[in-house]
C-alpha atoms as a PDB file:
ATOM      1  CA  UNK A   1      10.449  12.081  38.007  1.00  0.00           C
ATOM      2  CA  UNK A   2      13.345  12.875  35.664  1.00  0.00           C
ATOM      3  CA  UNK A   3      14.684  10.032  33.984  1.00  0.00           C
ATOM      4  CA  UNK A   4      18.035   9.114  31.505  1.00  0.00           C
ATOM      5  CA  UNK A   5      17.719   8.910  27.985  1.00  0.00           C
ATOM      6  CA  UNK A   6      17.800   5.877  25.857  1.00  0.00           C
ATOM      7  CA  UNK A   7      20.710   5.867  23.439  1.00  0.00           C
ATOM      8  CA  UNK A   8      18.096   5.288  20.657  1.00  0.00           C
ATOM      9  CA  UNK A   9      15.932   7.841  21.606  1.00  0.00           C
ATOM     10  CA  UNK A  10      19.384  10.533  22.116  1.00  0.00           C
ATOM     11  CA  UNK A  11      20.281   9.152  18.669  1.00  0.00           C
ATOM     12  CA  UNK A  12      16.915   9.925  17.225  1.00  0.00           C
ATOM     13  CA  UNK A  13      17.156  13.423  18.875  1.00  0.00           C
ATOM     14  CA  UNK A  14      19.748  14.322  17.271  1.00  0.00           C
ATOM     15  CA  UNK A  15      18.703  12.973  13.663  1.00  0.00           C
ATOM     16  CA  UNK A  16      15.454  16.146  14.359  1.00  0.00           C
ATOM     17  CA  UNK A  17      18.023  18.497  15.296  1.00  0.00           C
ATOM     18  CA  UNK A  18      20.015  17.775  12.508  1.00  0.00           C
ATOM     19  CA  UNK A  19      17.264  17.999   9.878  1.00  0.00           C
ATOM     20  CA  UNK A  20      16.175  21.185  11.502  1.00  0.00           C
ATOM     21  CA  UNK A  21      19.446  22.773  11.007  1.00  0.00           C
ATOM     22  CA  UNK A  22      19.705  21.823   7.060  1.00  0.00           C
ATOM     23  CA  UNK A  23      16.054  23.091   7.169  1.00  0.00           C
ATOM     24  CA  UNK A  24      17.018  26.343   8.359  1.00  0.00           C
ATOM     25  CA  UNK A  25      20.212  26.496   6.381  1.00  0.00           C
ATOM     26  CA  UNK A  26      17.840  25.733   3.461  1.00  0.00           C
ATOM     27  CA  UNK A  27      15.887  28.986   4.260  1.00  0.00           C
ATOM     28  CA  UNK A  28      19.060  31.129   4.108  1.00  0.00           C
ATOM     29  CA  UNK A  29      19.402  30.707   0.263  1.00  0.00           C
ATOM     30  CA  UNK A  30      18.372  33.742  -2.062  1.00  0.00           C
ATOM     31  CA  UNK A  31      15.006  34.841  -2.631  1.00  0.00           C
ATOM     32  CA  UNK A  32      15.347  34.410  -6.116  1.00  0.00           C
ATOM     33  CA  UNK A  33      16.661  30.178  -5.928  1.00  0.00           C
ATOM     34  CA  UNK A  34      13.934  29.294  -3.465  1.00  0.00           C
ATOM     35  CA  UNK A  35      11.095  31.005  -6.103  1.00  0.00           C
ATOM     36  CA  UNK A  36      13.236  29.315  -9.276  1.00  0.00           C
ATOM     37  CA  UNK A  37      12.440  25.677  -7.450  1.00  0.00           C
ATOM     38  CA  UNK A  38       9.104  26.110  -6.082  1.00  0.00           C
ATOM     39  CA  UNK A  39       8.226  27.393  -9.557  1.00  0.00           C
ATOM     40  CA  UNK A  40      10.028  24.037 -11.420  1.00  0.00           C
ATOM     41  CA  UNK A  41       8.256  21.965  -8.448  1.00  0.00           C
ATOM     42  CA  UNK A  42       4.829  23.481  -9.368  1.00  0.00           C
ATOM     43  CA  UNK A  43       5.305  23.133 -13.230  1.00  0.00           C
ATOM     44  CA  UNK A  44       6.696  19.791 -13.027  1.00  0.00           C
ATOM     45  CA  UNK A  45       3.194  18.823 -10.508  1.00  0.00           C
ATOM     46  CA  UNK A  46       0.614  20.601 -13.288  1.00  0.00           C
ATOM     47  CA  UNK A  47       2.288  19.323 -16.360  1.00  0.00           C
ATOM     48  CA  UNK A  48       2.035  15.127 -14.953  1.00  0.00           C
ATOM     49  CA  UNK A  49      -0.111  15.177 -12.274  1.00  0.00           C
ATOM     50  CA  UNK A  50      -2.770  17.854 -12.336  1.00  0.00           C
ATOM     51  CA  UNK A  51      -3.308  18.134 -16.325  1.00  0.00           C
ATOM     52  CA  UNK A  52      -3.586  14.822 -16.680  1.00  0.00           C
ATOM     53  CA  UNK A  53      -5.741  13.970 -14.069  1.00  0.00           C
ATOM     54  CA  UNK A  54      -8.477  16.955 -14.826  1.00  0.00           C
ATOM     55  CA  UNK A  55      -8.196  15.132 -18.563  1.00  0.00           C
ATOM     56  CA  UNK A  56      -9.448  11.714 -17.234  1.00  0.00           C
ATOM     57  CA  UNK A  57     -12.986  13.547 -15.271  1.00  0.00           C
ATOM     58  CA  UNK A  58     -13.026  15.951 -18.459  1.00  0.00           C
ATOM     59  CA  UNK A  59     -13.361  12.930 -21.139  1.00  0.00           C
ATOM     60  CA  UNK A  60     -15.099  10.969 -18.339  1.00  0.00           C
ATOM     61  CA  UNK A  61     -17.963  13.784 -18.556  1.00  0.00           C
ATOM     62  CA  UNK A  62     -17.390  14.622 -22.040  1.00  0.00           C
ATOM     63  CA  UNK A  63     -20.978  13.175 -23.040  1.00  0.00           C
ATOM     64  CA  UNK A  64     -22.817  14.314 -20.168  1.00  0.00           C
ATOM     65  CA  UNK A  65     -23.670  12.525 -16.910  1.00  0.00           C
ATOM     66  CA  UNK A  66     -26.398  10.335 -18.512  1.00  0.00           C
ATOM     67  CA  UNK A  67     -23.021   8.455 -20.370  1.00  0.00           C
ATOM     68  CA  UNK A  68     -21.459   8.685 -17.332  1.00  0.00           C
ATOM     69  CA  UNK A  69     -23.607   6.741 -15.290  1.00  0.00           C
ATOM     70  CA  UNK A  70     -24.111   4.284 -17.963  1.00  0.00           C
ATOM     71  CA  UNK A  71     -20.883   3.814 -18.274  1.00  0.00           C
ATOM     72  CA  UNK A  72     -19.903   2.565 -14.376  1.00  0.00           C
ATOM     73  CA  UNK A  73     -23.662   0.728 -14.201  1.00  0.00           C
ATOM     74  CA  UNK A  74     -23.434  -1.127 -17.336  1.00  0.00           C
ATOM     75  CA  UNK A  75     -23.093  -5.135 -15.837  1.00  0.00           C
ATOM     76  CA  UNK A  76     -19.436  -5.749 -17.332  1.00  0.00           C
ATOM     77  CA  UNK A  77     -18.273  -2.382 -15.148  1.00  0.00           C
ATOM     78  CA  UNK A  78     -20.340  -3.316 -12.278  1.00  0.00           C
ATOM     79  CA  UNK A  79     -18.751  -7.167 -12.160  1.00  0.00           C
ATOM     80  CA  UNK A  80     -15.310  -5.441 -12.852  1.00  0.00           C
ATOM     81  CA  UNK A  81     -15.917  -3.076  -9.751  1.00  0.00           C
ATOM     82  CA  UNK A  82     -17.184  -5.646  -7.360  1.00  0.00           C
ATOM     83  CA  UNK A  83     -14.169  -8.054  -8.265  1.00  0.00           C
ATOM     84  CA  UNK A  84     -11.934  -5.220  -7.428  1.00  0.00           C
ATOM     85  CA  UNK A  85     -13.294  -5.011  -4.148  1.00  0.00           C
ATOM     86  CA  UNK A  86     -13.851  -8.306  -3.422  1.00  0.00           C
ATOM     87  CA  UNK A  87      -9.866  -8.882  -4.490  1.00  0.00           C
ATOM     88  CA  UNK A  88      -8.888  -6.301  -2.391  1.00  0.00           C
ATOM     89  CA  UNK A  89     -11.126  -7.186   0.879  1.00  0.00           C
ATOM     90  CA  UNK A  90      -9.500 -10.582   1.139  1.00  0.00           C
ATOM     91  CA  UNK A  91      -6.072  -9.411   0.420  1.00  0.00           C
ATOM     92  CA  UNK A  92      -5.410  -6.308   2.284  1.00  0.00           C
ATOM     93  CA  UNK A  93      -6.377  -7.979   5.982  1.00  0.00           C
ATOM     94  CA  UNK A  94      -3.972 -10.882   4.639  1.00  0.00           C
ATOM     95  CA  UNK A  95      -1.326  -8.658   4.158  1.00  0.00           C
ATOM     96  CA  UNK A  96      -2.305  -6.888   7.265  1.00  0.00           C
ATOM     97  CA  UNK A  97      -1.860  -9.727   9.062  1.00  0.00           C
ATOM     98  CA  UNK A  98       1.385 -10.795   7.500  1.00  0.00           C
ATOM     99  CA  UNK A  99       2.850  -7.327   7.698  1.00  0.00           C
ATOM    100  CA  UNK A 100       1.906  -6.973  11.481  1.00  0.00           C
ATOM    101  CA  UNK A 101       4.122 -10.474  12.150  1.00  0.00           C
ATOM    102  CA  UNK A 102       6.755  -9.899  10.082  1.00  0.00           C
ATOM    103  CA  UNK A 103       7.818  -6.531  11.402  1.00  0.00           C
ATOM    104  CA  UNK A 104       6.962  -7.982  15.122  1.00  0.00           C
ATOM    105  CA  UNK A 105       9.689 -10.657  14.413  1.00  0.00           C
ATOM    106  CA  UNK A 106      11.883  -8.347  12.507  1.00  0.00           C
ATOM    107  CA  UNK A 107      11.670  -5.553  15.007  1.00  0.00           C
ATOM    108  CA  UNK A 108      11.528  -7.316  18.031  1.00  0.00           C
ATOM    109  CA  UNK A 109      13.624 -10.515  17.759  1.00  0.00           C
ATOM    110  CA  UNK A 110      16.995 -11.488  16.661  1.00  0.00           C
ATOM    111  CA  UNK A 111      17.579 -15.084  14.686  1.00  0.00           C
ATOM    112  CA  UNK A 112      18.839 -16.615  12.106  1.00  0.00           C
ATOM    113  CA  UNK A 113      17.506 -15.875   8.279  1.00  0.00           C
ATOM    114  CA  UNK A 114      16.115 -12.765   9.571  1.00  0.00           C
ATOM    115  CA  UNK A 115      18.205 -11.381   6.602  1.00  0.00           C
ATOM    116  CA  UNK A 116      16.517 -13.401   4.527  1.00  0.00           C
ATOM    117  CA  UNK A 117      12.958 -12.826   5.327  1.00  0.00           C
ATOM    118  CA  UNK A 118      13.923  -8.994   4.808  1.00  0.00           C
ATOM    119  CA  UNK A 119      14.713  -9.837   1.240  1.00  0.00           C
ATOM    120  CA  UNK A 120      11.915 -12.069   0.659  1.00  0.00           C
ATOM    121  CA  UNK A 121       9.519  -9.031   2.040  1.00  0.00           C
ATOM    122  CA  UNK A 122      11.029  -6.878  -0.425  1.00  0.00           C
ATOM    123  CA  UNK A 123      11.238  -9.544  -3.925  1.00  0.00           C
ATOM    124  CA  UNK A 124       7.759  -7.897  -5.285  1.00  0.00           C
ATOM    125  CA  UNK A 125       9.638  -4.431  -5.162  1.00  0.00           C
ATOM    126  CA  UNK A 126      11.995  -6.140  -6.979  1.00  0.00           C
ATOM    127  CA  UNK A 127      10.094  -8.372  -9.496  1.00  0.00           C
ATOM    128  CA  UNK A 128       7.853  -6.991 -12.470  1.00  0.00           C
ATOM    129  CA  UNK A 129       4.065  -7.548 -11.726  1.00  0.00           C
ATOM    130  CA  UNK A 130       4.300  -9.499 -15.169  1.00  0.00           C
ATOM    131  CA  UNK A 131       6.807 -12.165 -14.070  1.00  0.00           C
ATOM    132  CA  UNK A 132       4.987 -12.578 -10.798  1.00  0.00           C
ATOM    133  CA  UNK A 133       1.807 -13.258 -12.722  1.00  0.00           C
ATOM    134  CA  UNK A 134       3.419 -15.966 -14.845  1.00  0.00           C
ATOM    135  CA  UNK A 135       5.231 -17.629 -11.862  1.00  0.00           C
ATOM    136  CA  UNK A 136       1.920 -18.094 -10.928  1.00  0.00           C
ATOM    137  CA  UNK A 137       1.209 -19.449 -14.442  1.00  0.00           C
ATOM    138  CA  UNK A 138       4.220 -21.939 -14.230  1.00  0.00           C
ATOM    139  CA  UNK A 139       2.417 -23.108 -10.825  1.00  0.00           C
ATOM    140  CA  UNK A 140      -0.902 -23.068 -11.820  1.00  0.00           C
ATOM    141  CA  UNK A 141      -1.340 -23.824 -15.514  1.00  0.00           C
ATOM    142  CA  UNK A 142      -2.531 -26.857 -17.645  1.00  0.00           C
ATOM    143  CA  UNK A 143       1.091 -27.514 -18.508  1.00  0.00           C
ATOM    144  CA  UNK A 144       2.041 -26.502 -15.171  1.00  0.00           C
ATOM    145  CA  UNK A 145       3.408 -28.220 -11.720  1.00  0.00           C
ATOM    146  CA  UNK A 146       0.216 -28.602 -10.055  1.00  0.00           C
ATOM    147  CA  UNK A 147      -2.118 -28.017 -13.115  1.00  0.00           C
ATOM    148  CA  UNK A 148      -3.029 -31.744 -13.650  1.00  0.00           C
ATOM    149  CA  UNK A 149      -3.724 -32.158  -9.925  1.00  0.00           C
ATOM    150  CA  UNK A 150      -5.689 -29.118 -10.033  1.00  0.00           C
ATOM    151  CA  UNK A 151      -7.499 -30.360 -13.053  1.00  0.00           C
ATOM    152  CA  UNK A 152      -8.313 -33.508 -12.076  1.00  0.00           C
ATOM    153  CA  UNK A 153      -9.791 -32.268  -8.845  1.00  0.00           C
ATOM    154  CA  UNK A 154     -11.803 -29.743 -10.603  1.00  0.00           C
ATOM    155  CA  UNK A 155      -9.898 -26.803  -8.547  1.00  0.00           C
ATOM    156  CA  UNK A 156      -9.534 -23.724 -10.745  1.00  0.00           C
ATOM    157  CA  UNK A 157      -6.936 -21.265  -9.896  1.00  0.00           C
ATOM    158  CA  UNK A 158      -6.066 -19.277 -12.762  1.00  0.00           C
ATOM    159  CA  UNK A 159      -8.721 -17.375 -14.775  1.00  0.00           C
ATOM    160  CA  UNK A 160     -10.370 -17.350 -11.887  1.00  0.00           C
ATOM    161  CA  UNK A 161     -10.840 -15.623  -8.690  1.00  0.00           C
ATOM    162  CA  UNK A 162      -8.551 -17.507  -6.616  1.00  0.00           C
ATOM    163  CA  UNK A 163      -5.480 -16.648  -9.103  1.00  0.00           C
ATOM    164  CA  UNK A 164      -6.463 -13.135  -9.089  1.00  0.00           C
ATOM    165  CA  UNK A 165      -6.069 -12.811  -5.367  1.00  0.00           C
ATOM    166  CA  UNK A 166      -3.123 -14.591  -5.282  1.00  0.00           C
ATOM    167  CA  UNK A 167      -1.192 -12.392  -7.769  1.00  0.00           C
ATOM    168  CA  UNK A 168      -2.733  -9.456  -5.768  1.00  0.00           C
ATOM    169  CA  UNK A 169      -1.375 -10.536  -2.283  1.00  0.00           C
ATOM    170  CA  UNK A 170       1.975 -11.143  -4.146  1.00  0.00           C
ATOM    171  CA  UNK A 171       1.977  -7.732  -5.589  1.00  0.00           C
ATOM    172  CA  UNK A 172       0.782  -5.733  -2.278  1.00  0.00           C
ATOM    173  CA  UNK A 173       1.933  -7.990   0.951  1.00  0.00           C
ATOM    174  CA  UNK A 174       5.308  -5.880   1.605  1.00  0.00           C
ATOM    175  CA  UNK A 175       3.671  -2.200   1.763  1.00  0.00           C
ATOM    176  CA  UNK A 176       2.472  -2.975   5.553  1.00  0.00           C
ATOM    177  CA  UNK A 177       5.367  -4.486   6.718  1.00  0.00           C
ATOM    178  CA  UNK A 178       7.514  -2.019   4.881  1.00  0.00           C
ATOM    179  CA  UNK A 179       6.090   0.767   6.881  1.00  0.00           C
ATOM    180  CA  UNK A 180       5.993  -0.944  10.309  1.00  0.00           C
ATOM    181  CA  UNK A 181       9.412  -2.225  10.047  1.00  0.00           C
ATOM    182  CA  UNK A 182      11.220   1.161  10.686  1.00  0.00           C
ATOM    183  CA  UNK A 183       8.587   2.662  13.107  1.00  0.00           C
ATOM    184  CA  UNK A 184       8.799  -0.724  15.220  1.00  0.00           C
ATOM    185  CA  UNK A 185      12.542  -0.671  15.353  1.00  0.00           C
ATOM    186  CA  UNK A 186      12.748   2.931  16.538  1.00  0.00           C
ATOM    187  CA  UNK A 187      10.434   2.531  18.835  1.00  0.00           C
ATOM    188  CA  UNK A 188      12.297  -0.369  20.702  1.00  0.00           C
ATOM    189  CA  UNK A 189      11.166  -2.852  22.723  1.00  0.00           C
ATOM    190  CA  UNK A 190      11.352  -0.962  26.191  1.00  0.00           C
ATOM    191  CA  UNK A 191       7.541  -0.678  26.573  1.00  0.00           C
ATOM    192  CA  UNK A 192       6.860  -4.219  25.921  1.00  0.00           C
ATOM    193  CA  UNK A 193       9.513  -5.382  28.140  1.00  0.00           C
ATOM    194  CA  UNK A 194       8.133  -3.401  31.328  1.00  0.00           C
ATOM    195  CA  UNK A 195       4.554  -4.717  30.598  1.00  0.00           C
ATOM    196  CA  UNK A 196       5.573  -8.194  30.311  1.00  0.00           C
ATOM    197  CA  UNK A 197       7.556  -7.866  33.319  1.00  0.00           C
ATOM    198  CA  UNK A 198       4.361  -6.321  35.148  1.00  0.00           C
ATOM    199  CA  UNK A 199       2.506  -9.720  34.296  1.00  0.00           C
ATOM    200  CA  UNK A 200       0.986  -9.002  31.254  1.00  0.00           C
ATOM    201  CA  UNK A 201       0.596 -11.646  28.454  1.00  0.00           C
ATOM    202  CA  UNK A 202       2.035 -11.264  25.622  1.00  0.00           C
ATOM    203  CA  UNK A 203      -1.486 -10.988  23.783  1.00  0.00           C
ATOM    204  CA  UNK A 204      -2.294  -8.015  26.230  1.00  0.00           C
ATOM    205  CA  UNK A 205       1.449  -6.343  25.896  1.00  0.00           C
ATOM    206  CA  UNK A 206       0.850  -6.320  21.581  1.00  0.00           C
ATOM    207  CA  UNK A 207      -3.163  -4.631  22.221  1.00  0.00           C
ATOM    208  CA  UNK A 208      -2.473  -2.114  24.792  1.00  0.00           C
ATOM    209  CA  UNK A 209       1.406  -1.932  24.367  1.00  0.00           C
ATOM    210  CA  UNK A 210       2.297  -2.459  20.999  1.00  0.00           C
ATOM    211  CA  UNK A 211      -0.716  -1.745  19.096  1.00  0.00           C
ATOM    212  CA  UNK A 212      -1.510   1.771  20.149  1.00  0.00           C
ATOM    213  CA  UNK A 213       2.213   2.605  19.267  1.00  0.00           C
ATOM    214  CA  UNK A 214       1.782   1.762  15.854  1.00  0.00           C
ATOM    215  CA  UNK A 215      -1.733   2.241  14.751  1.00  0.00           C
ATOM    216  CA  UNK A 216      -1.018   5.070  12.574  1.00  0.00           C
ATOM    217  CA  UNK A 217       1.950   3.952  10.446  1.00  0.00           C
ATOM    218  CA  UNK A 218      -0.750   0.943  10.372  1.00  0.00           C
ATOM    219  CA  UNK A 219      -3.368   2.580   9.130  1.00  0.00           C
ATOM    220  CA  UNK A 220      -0.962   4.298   6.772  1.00  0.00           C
ATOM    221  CA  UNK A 221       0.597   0.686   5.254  1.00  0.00           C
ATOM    222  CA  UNK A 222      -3.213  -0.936   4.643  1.00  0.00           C
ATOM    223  CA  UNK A 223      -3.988   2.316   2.814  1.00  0.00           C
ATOM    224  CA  UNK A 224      -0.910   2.089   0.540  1.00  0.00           C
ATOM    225  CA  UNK A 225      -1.992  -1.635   0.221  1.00  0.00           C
ATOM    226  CA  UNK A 226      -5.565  -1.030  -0.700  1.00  0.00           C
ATOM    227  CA  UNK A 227      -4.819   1.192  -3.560  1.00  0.00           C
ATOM    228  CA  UNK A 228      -2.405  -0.993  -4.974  1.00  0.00           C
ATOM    229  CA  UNK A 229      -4.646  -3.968  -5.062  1.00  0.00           C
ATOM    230  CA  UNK A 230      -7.419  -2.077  -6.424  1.00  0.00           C
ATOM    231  CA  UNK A 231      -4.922  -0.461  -8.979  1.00  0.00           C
ATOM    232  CA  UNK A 232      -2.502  -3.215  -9.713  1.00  0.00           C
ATOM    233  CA  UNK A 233      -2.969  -4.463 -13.842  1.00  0.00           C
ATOM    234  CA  UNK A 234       0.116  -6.197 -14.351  1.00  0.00           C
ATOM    235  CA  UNK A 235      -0.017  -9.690 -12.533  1.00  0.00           C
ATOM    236  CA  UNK A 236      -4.241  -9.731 -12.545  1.00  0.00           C
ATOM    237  CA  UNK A 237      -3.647  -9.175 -16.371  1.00  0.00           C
ATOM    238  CA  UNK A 238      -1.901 -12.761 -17.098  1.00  0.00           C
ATOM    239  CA  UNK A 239      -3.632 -14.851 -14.680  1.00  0.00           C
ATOM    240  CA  UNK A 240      -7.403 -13.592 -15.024  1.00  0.00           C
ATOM    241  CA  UNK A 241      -7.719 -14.667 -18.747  1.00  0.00           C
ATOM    242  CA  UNK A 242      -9.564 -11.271 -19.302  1.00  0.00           C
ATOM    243  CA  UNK A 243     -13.233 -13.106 -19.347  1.00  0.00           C
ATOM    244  CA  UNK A 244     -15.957 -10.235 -19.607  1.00  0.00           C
ATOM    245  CA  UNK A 245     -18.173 -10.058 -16.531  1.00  0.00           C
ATOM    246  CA  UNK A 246     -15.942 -12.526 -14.804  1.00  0.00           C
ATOM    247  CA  UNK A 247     -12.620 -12.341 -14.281  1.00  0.00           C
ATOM    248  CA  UNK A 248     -11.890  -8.551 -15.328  1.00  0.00           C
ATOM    249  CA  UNK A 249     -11.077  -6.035 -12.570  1.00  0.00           C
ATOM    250  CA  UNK A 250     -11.304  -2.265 -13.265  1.00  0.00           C
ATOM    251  CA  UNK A 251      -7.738  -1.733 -14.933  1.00  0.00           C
ATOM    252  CA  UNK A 252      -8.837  -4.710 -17.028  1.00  0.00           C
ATOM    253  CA  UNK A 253     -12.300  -3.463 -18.147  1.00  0.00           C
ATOM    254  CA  UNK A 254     -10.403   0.228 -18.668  1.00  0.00           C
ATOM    255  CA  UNK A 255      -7.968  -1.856 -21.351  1.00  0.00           C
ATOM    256  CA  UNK A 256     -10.711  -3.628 -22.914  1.00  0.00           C
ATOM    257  CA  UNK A 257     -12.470  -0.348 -23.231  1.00  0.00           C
ATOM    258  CA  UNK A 258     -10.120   1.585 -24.703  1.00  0.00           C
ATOM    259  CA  UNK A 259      -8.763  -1.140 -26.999  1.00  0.00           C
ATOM    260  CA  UNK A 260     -12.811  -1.010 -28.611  1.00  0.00           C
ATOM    261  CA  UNK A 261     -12.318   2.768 -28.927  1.00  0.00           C
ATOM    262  CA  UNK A 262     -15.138   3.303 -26.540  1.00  0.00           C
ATOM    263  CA  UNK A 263     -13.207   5.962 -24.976  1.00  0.00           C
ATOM    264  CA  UNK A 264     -15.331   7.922 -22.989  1.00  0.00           C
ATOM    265  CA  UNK A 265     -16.801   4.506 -21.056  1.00  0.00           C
ATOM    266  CA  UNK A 266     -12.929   4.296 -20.588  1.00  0.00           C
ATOM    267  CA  UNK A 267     -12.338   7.420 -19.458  1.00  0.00           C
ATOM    268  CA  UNK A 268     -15.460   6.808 -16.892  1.00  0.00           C
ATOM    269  CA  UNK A 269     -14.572   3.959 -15.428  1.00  0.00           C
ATOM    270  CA  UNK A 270     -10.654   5.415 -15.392  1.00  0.00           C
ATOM    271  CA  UNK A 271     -12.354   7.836 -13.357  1.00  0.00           C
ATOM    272  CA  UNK A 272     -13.004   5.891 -10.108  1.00  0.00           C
ATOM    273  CA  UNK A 273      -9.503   4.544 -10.121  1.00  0.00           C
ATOM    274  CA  UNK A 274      -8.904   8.316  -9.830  1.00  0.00           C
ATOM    275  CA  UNK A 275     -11.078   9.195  -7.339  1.00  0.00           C
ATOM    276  CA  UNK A 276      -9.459   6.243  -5.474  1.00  0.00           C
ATOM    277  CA  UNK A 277      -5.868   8.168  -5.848  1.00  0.00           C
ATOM    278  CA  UNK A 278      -7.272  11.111  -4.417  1.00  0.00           C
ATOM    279  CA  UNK A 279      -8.877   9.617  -1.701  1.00  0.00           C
ATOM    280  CA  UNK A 280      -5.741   7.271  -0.899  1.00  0.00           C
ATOM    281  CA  UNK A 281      -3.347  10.690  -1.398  1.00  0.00           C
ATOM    282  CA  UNK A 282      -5.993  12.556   1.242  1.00  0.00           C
ATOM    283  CA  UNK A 283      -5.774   9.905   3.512  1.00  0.00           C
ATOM    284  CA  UNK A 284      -2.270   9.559   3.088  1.00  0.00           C
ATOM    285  CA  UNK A 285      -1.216  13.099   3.927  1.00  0.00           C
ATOM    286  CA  UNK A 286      -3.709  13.346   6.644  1.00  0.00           C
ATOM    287  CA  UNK A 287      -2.243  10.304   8.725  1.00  0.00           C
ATOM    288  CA  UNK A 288       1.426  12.065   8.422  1.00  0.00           C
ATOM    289  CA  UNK A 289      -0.151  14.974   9.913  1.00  0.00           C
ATOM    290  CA  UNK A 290      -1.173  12.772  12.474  1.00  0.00           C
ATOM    291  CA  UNK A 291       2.136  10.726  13.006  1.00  0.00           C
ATOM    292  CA  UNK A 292       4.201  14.168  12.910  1.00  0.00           C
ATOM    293  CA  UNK A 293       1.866  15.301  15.585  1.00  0.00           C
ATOM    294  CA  UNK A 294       1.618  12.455  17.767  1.00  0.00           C
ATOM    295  CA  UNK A 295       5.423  11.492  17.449  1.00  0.00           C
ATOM    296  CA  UNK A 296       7.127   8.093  17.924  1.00  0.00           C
ATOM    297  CA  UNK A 297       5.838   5.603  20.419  1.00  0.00           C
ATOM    298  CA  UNK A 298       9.258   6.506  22.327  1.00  0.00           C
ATOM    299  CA  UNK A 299       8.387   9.831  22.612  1.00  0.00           C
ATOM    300  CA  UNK A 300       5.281   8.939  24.321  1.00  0.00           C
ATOM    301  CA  UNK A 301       6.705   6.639  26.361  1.00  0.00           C
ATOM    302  CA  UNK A 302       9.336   9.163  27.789  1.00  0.00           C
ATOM    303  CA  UNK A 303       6.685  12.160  28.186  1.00  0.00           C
ATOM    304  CA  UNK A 304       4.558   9.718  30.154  1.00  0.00           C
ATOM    305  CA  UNK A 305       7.317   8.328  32.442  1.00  0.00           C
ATOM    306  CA  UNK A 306       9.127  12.588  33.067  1.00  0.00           C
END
């Protein structure tokens, strides 16, 4: 059965049909401009993307595979690689869980300090990783607010674990919500409102309503997040106290490396930070394959109900 369009929906219409037309347009211009700007494009990608990237695995192998391996097994690498993924397995579903509340509210609902929550989401966009880390030092410390507390209680928070994953979830919590956000509020709230007035809960209306809508631009924040918080130096860097074997992630034990001119353990361990980008940029272009092909949770919606 036919049915009227939504004005967000006509609106968002139009925004395709207008980027279609500049694409087009865009496809009109000589042979000669379109070759000069694909060619700048390309040099621009090999000179600081590919070359330097092949020149991380190249010095990475330079000594053979034997150095290689001993390089990533060797126990200070190995505790640096399973703090990074410990550090990122407890802040990632944190900030997934954060992210998936705070664009509910934002998308959904309509209060007061909404405004502000918007700019609080975005203050580690806006803050240097360093400055977060010694916020967290002003907090934290000996000479600190809550550092005598802390100390007497025997509670450690900074060159520790604890402060690590704190800076990290500072760092990484607004790259789900970030992504959500937009994709909630185009999406309206049309399909949450018919299932809640068919009964459903409101648990039930975000898992088969909600949920499905948004799984992809989901999926597509949490990767974002993960590669940060396996990648992020800055904040770890102040509040880990750079202890070997303890309290060094892998940018940290890359640093020390390198600082010891032990360049090609560098190099190796540089590597799987690398092979994390690549992975994350795979993943990355794959799900906005999938969110071009699927479409908006609107479109859906109105294919399902014509």
């Amino acid at each position: 059965m036919p049915t009227t369009t939504a004005p967000p929906y006509a609106a968002q219409q139009a925004r395709t049909e207008q980027v279609q037309t500049h694409a087009t347009a865009a496809m009109l211009e000589p042979f000669w401009i379109r070759a000069l700007l694909i060619g700048i494009a390309l040099a621009f990608l090999t000179l600081f993307l590919f070359v330097p990237l092949l020149s991380v695995f190249a010095e990475a192998f330079k000594k053979g595979w034997q150095a290689y391996l001993a390089a990533v097994t060797e126990p200070d690498a190995v505790s640096a690689i399973k703090l990074t993924v410990l550090t990122a397995a407890i802040a990632v579903p944190l900030n997934l869980v954060f992210g998936v509340a705070a664009s509910w509210c934002i998308a959904k609902f309509e209060f007061r300090g909404k405004s502000i929550l918007l700019t609080l989401i975005d203050l580690p966009f806006s803050v240097s990783p360093v400055i977060s880390g010694l916020i967290y030092v002003l907090l934290f410390g000996a000479q600190g607010w809550l550092g005598p507390w802390l100390y007497e209680h025997d509670i450690k928070i900074l060159f520790a674990v604890p402060g690590i994953v704190l800076a990290t979830i500072f760092v990484t919590f607004p790259f789900v919500a970030r992504e959500l956000i937009p994709l909630m509020q185009s999406q309206g709230s049309e399909e949450e409102e018919a299932a809640l007035v068919l009964g459903a809960s409101g648990f039930k209306t975000f898992w088969f309503v909600t949920l499905p809508n948004i799984k992809w631009g989901l999926l597509y924040g949490v990767i974002l997040c993960n590669a940060r918080a396996m990648g992020e130096f800055g904040a770890v860097s102040v509040v880990s106290g750079h202890i070997r074997g303890e309290t060094n992630t892998i940018p940290l034990q890359v640093e020390i490396l390198y600082n010891e001119y032990n360049f090609a353990a560098a190099f190796a361990v540089a590597s799987l930070l690398a092979l994390l980008a690549l992975v994350t940029l795979a993943l990355k272009s794959l799900i906005e394959w999938r969110l071009a092909d699927t479409g908006t949770g609107a479109e859906q919606f109105q294919e399902r109900q014509s």
